[in-house]
Structures are given as structure tokens and as C-alpha cells.
C-alpha atoms as a PDB file:
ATOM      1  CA  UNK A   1     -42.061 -65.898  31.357  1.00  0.00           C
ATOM      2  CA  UNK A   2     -42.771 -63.180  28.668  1.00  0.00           C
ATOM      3  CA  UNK A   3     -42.007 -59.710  29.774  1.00  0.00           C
ATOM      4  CA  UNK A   4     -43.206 -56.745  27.526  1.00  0.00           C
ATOM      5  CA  UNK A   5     -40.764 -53.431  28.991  1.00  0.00           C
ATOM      6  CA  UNK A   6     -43.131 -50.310  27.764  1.00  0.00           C
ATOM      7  CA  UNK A   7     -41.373 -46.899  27.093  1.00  0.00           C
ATOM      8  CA  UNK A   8     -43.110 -43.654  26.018  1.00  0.00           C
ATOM      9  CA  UNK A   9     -41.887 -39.993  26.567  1.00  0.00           C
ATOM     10  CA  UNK A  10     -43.550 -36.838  24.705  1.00  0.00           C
ATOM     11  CA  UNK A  11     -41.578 -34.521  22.343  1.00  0.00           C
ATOM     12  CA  UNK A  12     -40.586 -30.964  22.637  1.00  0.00           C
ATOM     13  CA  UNK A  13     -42.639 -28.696  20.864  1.00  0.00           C
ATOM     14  CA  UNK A  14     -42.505 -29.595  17.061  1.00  0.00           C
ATOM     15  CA  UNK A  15     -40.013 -31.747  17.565  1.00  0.00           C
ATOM     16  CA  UNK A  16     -42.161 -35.605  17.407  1.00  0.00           C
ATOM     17  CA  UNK A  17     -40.510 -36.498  14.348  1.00  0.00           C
ATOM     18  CA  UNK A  18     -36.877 -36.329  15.626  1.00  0.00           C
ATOM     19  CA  UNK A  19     -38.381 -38.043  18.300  1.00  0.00           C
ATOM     20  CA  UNK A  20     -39.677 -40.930  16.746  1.00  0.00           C
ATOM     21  CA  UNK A  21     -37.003 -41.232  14.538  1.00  0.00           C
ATOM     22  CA  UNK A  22     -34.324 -40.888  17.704  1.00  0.00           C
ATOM     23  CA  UNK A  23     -36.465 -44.092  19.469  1.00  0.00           C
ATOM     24  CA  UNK A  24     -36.245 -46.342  15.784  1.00  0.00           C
ATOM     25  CA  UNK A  25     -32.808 -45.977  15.794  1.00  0.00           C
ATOM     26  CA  UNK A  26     -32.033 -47.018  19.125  1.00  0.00           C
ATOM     27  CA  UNK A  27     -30.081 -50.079  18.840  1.00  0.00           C
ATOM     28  CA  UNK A  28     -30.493 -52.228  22.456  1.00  0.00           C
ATOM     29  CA  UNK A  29     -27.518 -54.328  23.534  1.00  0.00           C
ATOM     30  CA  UNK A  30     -29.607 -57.767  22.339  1.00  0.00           C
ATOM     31  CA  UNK A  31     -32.490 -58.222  20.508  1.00  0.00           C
ATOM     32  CA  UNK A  32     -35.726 -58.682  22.378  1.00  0.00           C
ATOM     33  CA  UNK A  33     -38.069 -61.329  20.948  1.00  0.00           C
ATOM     34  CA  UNK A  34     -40.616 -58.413  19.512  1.00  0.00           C
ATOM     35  CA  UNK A  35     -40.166 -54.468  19.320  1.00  0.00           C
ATOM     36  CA  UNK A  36     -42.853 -52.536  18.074  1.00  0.00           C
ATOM     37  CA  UNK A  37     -42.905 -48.402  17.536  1.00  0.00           C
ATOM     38  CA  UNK A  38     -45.692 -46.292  18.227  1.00  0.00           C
ATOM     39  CA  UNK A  39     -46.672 -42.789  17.888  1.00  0.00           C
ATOM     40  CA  UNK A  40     -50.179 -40.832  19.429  1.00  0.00           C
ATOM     41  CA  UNK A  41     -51.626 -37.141  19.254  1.00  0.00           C
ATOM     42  CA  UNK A  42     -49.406 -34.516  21.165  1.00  0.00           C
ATOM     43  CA  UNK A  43     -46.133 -36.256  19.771  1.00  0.00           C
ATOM     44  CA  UNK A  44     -46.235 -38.850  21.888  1.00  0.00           C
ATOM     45  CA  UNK A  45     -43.675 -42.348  20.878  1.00  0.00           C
ATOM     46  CA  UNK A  46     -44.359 -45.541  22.711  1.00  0.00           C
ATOM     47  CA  UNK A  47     -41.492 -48.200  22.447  1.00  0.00           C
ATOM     48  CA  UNK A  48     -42.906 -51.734  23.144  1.00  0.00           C
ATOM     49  CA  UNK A  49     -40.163 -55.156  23.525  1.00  0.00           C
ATOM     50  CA  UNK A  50     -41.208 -58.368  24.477  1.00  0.00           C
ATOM     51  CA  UNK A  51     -38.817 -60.654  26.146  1.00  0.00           C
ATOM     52  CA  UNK A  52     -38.366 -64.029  27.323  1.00  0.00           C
ATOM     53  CA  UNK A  53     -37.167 -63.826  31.101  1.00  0.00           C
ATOM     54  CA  UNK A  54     -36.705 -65.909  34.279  1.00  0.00           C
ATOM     55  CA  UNK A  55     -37.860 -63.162  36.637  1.00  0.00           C
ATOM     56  CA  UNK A  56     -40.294 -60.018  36.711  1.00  0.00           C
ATOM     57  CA  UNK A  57     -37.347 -57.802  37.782  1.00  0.00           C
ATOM     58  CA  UNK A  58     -34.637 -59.754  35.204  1.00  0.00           C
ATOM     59  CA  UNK A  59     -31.695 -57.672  34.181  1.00  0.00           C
ATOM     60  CA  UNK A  60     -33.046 -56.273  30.668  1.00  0.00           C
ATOM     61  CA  UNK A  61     -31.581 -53.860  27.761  1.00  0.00           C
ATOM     62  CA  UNK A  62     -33.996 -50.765  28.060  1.00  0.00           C
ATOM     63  CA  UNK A  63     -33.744 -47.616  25.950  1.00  0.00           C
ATOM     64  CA  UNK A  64     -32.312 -44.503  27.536  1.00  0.00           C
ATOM     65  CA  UNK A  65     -33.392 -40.876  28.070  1.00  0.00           C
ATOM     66  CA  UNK A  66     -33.617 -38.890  24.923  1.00  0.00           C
ATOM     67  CA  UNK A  67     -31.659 -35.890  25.357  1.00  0.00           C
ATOM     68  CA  UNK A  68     -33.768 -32.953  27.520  1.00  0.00           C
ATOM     69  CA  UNK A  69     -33.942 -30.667  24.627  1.00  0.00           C
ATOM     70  CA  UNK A  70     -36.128 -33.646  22.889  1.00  0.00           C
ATOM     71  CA  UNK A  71     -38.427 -34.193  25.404  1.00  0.00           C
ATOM     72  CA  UNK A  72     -40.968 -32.375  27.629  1.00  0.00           C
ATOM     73  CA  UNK A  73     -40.918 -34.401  30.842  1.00  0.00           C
ATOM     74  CA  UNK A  74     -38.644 -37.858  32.178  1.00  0.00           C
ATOM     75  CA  UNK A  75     -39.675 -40.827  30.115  1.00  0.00           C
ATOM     76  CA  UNK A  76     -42.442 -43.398  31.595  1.00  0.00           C
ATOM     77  CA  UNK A  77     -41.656 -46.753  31.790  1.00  0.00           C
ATOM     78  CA  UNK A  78     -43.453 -50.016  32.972  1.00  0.00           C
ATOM     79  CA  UNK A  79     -42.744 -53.607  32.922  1.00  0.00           C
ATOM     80  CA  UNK A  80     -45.743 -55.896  32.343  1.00  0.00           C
ATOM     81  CA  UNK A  81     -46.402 -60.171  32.415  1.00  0.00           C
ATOM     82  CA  UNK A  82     -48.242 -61.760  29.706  1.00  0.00           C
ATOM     83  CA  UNK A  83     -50.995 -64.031  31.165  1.00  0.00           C
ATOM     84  CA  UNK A  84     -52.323 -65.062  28.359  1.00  0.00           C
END
């Protein structure tokens, strides 16, 4: 199965870049099959990795918390199957 693990937190207040940048140099403990790096209005980052798994709930390398000072609120994350 094809797993895509979704991560997005929101910056502290002028701090988006240092966010981004923080969540592109993450290095995971393997390399998923895709990882793709987004950014949205109100310094927002969205971390997308694809993986090939055997299970919905398969042990999986996920990026951590930022430090607080980075971030306004705990960062969101949600597991999704491709159906396609």
C-alpha cells in the first residue's frame, strides 16, 4: 500500500522562513519514496512523504516538533491511503 504521512504546523510571528527552512532540513531516518515541501498564507509549511507500507498504522520515520519558540500551536498530522 502507498501511505502519504502529512505534516503542517504554523510559524511564530515573522518567523515562516526559519520555519520552512527548519522542515527542508529535516533529515528522516530513511528515505520515503516522495517528499514534497509546501508553504501557504499565514506562514504555514506542509511536509508531504509518500511511502510504501504493509499496514495503515506501519511503523514510519515522521518529522518532529519544531521547537515552541518556532511555532504557534502543536503540529497537525494525518496519515492518508492512495486509492487511486
Amino acid at each position: 500500500m502507498r501511505l502519504t504521512l502529512m505534516w503542517e504546523a504554523r510559524a511564530a510571528q515573522g518567523r515562516g522562513a526559519e520555519l520552512l527552512e527548519w522542515a527542508r532540513a529535516r533529515v528522516l531516518a530513511r528515505e520515503p519514496v516522495r517528499r514534497e515541501v509546501l508553504r501557504a498564507p499565514q506562514d504555514r509549511v506542509l511536509v508531504l512523504t509518500w511511502w510504501d507500507a504493509e499496514t495503515f498504522d506501519a511503523e514510519l520515520p515522521e518529522l518532529p516538533e519544531p521547537d515552541a519558540e518556532l511555532i504557534t500551536r502543536p503540529v497537525h498530522r494525518w496519515r492518508f491511503e492512495s486509492v487511486e
